[in-house]
Protein backbone atom coordinates (compact mmCIF):
# COMPACT_ATOMS: atom_id res chain seq x y z
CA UNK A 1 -41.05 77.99 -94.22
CA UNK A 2 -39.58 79.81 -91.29
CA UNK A 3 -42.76 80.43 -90.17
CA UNK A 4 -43.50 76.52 -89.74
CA UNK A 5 -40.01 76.04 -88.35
CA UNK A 6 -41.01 78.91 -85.52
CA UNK A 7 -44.11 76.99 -84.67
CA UNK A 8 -42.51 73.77 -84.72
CA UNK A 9 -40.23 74.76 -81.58
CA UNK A 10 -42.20 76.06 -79.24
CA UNK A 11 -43.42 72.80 -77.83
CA UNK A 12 -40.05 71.25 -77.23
CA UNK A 13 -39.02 74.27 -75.06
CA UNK A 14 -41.94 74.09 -72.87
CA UNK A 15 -41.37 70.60 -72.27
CA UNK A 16 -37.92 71.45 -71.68
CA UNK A 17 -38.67 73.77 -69.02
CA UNK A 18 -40.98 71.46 -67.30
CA UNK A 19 -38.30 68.53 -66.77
CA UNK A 20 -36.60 71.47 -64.80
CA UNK A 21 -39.45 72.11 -62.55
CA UNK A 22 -39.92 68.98 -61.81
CA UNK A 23 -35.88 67.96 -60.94
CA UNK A 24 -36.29 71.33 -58.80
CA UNK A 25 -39.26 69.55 -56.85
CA UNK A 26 -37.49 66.11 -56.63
CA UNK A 27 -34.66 68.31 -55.49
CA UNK A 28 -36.64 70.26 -52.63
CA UNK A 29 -38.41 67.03 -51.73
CA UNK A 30 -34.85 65.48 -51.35
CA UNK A 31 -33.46 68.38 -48.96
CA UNK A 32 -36.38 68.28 -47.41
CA UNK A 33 -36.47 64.43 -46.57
CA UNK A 34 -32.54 64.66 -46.29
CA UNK A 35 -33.33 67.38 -43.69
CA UNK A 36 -35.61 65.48 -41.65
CA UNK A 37 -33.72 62.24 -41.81
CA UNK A 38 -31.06 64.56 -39.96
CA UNK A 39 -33.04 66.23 -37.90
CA UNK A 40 -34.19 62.44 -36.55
CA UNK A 41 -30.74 61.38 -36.36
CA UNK A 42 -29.95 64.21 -34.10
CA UNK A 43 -32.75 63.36 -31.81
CA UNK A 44 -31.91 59.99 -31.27
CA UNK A 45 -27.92 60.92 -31.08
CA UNK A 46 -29.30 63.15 -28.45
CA UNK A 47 -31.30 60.87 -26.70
CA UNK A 48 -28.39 58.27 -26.72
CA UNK A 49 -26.00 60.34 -25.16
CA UNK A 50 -28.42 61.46 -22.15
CA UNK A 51 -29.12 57.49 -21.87
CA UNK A 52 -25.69 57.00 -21.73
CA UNK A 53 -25.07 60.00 -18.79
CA UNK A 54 -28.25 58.26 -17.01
CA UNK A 55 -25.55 55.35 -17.05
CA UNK A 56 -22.63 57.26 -16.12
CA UNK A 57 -25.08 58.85 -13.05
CA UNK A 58 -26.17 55.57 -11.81
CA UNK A 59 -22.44 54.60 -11.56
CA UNK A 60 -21.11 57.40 -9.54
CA UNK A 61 -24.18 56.70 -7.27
CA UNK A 62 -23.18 53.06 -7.24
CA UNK A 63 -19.37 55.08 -5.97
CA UNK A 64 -21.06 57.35 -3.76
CA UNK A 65 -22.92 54.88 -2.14
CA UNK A 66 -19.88 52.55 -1.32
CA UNK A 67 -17.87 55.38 0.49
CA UNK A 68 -21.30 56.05 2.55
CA UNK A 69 -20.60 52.32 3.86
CA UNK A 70 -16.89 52.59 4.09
CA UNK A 71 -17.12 55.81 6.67
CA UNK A 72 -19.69 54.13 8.97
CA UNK A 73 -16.92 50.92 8.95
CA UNK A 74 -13.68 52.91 10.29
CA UNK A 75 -12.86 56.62 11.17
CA UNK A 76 -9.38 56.51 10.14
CA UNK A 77 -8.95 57.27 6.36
CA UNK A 78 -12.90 59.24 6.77
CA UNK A 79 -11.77 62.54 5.71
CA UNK A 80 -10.08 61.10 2.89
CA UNK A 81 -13.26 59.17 1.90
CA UNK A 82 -15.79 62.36 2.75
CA UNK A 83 -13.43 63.71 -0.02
CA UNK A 84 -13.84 61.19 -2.58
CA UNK A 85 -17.86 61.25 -1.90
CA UNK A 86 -18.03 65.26 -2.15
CA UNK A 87 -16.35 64.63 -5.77
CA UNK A 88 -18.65 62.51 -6.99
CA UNK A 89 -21.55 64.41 -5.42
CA UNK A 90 -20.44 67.67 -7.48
CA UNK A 91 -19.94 65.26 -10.70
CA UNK A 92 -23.31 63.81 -10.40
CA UNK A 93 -24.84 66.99 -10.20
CA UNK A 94 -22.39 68.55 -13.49
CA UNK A 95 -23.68 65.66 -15.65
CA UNK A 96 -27.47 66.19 -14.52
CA UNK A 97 -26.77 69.29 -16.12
CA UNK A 98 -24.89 68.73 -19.08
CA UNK A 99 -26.36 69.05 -22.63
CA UNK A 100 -25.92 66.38 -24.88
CA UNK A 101 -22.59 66.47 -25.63
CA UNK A 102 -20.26 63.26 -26.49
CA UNK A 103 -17.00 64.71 -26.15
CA UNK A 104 -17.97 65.69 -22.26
CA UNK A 105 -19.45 62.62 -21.66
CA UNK A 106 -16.35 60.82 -22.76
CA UNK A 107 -14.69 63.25 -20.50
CA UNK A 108 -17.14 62.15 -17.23
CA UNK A 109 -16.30 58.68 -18.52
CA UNK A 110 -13.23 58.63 -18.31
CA UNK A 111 -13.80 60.09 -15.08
CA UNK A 112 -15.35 57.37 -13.36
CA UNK A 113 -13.12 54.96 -14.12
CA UNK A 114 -10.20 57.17 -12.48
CA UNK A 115 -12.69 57.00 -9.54
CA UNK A 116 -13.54 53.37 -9.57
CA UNK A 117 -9.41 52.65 -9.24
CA UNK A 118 -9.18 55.27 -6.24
CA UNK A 119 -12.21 53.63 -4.61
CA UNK A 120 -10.83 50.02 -5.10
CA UNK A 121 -7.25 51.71 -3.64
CA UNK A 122 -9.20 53.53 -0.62
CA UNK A 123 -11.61 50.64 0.09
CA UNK A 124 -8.43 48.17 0.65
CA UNK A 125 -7.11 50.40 3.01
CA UNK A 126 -10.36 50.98 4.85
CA UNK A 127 -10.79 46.98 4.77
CA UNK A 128 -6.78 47.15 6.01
CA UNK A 129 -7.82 49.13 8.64
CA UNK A 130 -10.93 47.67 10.01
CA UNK A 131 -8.80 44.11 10.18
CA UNK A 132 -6.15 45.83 12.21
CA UNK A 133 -8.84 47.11 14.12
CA UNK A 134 -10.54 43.90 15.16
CA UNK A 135 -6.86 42.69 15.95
CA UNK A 136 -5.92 44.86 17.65
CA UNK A 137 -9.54 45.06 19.64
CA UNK A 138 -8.67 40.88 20.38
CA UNK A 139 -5.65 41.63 21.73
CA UNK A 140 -7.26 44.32 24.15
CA UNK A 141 -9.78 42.20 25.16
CA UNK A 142 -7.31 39.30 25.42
CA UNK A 143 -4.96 41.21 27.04
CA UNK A 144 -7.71 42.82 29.35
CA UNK A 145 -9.04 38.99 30.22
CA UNK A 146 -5.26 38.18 31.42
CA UNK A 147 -4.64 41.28 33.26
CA UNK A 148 -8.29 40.31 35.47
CA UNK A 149 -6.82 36.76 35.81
CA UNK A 150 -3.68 37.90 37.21
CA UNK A 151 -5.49 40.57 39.26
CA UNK A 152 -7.62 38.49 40.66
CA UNK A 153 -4.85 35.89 41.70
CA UNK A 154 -3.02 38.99 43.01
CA UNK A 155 -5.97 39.72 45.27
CA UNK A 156 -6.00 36.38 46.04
CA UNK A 157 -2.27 36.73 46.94
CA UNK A 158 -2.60 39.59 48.99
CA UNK A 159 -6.41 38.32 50.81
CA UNK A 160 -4.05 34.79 51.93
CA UNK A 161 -1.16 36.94 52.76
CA UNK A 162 -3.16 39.82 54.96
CA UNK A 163 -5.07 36.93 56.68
CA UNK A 164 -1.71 35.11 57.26
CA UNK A 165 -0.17 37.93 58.69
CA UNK A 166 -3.16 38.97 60.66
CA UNK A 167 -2.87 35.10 62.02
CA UNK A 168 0.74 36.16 62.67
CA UNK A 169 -0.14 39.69 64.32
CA UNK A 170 -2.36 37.90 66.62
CA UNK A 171 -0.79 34.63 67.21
CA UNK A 172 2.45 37.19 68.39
CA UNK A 173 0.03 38.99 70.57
CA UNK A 174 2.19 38.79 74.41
CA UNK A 175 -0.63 37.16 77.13
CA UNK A 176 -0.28 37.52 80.42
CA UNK A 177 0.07 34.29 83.20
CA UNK A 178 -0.66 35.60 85.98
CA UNK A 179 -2.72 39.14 87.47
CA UNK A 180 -3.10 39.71 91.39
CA UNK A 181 -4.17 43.17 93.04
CA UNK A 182 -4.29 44.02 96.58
CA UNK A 183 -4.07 46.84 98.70
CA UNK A 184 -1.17 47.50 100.83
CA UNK A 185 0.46 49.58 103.52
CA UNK A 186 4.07 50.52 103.34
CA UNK A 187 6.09 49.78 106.81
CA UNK A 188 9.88 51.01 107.54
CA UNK A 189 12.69 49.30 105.56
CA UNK A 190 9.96 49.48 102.43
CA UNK A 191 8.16 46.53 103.53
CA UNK A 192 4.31 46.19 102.84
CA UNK A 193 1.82 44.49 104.19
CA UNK A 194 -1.70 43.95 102.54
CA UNK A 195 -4.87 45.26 104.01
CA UNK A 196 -8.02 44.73 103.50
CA UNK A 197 -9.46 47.68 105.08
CA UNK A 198 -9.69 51.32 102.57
CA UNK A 199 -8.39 53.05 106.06
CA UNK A 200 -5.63 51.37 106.53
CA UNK A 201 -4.63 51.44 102.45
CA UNK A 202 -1.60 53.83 101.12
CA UNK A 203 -1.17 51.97 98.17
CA UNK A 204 -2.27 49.45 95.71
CA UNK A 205 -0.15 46.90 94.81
CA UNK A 206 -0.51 45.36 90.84
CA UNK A 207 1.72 42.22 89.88
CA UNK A 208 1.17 40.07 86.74
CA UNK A 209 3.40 38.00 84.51
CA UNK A 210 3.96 38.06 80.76
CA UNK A 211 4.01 34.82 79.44
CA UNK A 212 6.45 33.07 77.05
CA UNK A 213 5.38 33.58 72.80
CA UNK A 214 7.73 31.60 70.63
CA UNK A 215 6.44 33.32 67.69
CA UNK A 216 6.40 36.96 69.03
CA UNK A 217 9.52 39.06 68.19
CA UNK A 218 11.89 39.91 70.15
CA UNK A 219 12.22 43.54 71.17
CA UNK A 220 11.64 46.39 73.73
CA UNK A 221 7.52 46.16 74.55
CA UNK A 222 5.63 48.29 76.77
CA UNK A 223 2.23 47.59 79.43
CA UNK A 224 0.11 49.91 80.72
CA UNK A 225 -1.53 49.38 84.24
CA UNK A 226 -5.13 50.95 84.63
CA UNK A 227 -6.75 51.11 88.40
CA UNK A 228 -10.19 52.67 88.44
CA UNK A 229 -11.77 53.72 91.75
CA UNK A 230 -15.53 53.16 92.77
CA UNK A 231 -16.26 56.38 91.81
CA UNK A 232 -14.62 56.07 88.29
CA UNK A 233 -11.30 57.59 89.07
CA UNK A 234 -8.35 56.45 87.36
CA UNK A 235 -5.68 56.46 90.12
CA UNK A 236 -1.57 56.38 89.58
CA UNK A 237 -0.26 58.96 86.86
CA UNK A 238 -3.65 59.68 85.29
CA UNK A 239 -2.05 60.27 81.90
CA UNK A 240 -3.36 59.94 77.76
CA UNK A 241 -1.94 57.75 75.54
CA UNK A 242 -3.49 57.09 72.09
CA UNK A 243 -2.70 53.85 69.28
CA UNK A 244 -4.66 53.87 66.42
CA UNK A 245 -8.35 55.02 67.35
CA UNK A 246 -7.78 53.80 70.63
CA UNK A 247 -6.57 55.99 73.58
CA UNK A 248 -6.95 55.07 77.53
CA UNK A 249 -5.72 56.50 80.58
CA UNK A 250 -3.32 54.74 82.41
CA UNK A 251 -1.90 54.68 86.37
CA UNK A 252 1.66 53.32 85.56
CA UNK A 253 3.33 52.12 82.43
CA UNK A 254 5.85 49.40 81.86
CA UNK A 255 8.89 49.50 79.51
CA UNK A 256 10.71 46.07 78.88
CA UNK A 257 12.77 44.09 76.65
CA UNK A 258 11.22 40.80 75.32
CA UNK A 259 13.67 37.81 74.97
CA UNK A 260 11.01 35.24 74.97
CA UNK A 261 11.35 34.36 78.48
CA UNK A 262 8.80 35.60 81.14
CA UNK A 263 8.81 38.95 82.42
CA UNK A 264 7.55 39.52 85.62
CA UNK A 265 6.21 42.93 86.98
CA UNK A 266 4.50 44.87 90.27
CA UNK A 267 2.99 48.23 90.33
CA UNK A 268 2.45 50.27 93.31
CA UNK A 269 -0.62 53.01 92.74
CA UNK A 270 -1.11 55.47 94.82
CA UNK A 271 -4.33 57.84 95.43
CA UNK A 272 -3.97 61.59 94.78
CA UNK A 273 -6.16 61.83 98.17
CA UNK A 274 -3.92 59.55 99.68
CA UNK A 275 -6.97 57.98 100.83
CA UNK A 276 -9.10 54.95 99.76
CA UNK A 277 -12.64 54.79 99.51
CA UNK A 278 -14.27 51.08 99.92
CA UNK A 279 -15.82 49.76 97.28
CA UNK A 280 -14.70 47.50 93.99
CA UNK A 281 -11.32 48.84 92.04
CA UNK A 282 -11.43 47.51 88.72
CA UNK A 283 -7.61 46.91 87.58
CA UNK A 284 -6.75 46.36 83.52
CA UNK A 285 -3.72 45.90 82.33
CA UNK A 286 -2.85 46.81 78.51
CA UNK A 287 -0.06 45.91 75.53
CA UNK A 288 1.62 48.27 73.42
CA UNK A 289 -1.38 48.22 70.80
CA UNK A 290 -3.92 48.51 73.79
CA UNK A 291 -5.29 45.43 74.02
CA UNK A 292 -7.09 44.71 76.82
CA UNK A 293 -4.38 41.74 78.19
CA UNK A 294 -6.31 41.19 81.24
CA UNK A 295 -8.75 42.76 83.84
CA UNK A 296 -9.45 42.01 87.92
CA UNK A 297 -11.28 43.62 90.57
CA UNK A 298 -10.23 44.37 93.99
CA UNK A 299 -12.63 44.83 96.82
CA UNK A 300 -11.52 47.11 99.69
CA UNK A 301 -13.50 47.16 103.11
């Protein structure tokens, strides 16, 4: 009776142990899917994040790319922008060579948003700027068109006034009325008599008048009397005198006060060789600027 008891249980513990086995397999097959499932999961967690730091990338680009057009537009706040743009630059290449991690991307993220609100604040300013700038250009150029218009009514000004007063200058200028030359010979009591002859010469006598000018000023003036021989001699005081670029040499000068009423005047020259050789004297007479007032020629036998 035992016997058949033994043999009765020996079935119902191998099928025992085989329900085991096979919960182990399901088991392992489980992990083993579980494991995979996760192991898929992780890939495209992975491949999320790096999509998502493509993103963040293309953004700061999008940033770095605005402060390359905001330093060509004005100088002023550059170095602040070159700053900005070297930031980004070194946080573009950090993230190109992160590992897929979602607490530093968060970190980047955050990131770029602190840089988005600098490069709004920066870009106003820059924007600030380049307005000022073209303002500030108008006015130049406003300013510069004015100043030409008043320059060029100055020159204007100063053409009519240097043409007035040259008008004036010459319209002052003394003339002469009258201009006679002879030769002459002195006789006792400081008579002369004129002569025709070069022999019987000692002298030669120069006379002219200065007219009346309403317009010149009144004032000490001075003449110079020029007598040139036939053989190109000046004659008299043969002395230098020099206005301007101009210089002459003269055989008497005159020194008188103009009151606007004529002046009149006589020269006696005499020879240095006491002698006169015939031929043509040529006689000038000159103002106080040199100007050639008037010129005669006196013929001696």
């Amino acid at each position: 009776m035992s016997a058949e008891l033994q043999n009765v249980g020996l079935p119902e513990k191998k099928k025992g142990g085989g329900l085991i086995i096979a919960l182990l397999s399901l088991g392992l097959v489980g992990a083993g899917g579980y494991a995979f499932y996760q192991s898929n999961e992780a890939k495209k967690n992975e491949e999320a994040i790096l999509e998502k730091r493509d993103q963040v990338v293309k953004e700061l680009e999008a940033l770095q790319k605005d402060y390359d057009e905001a330093v060509t537009v004005s100088k002023q706040n550059a170095d602040e922008l070159a700053d900005a743009k070297a930031r980004i630059a070194q946080y573009i290449d950090s993230l190109k060579n992160m590992k897929a991690d979602i607490n530093v991307l968060f970190k980047y993220r955050d990131q770029v948003n602190v840089l988005k609100k600098e490069r709004n604040r920066l870009l106003a300013i820059n924007d600030s700027l380049r307005k000022y700038n073209v303002k500030v250009t108008q006015e130049r150029d406003s300013t510069a068109s004015a100043l030409n218009v008043r320059t060029s009514q100055l020159d204007s000004v100063s053409q009519k006034a240097r043409e007035l007063s040259q008008v004036i200058d010459e319209g002052s200028i003394l003339s002469l009325k009258s201009l006679t030359a002879n030769g002459v010979k002195e006789k006792s009591g400081g008579r002369y008599v004129e002569k025709e002859r070069s022999g019987a010469t000692d002298k030669i006598k120069v006379c002219y008048t200065v007219g009346v000018n309403r317009i010149a000023p009144v004032g000490n003036r001075t003449f110079y009397v020029q007598v040139v021989s036939p053989n190109g001699i000046t004659l008299g005081d043969n002395e230098t005198v020099t206005v301007g670029d101009k210089t002459i040499n003269y055989s008497a000068v005159k020194r008188f006060l103009y009151e606007r009423n004529p002046v009149d005047v006589c020269e006696y020259i005499s020879s240095v060789t006491k002698k006169y050789e015939g031929g043509t004297y040529q006689v000038y007479v000159f103002d106080d600027q040199l100007r050639e007032l008037g010129k005669i020629d006196l013929s001696l036998r």
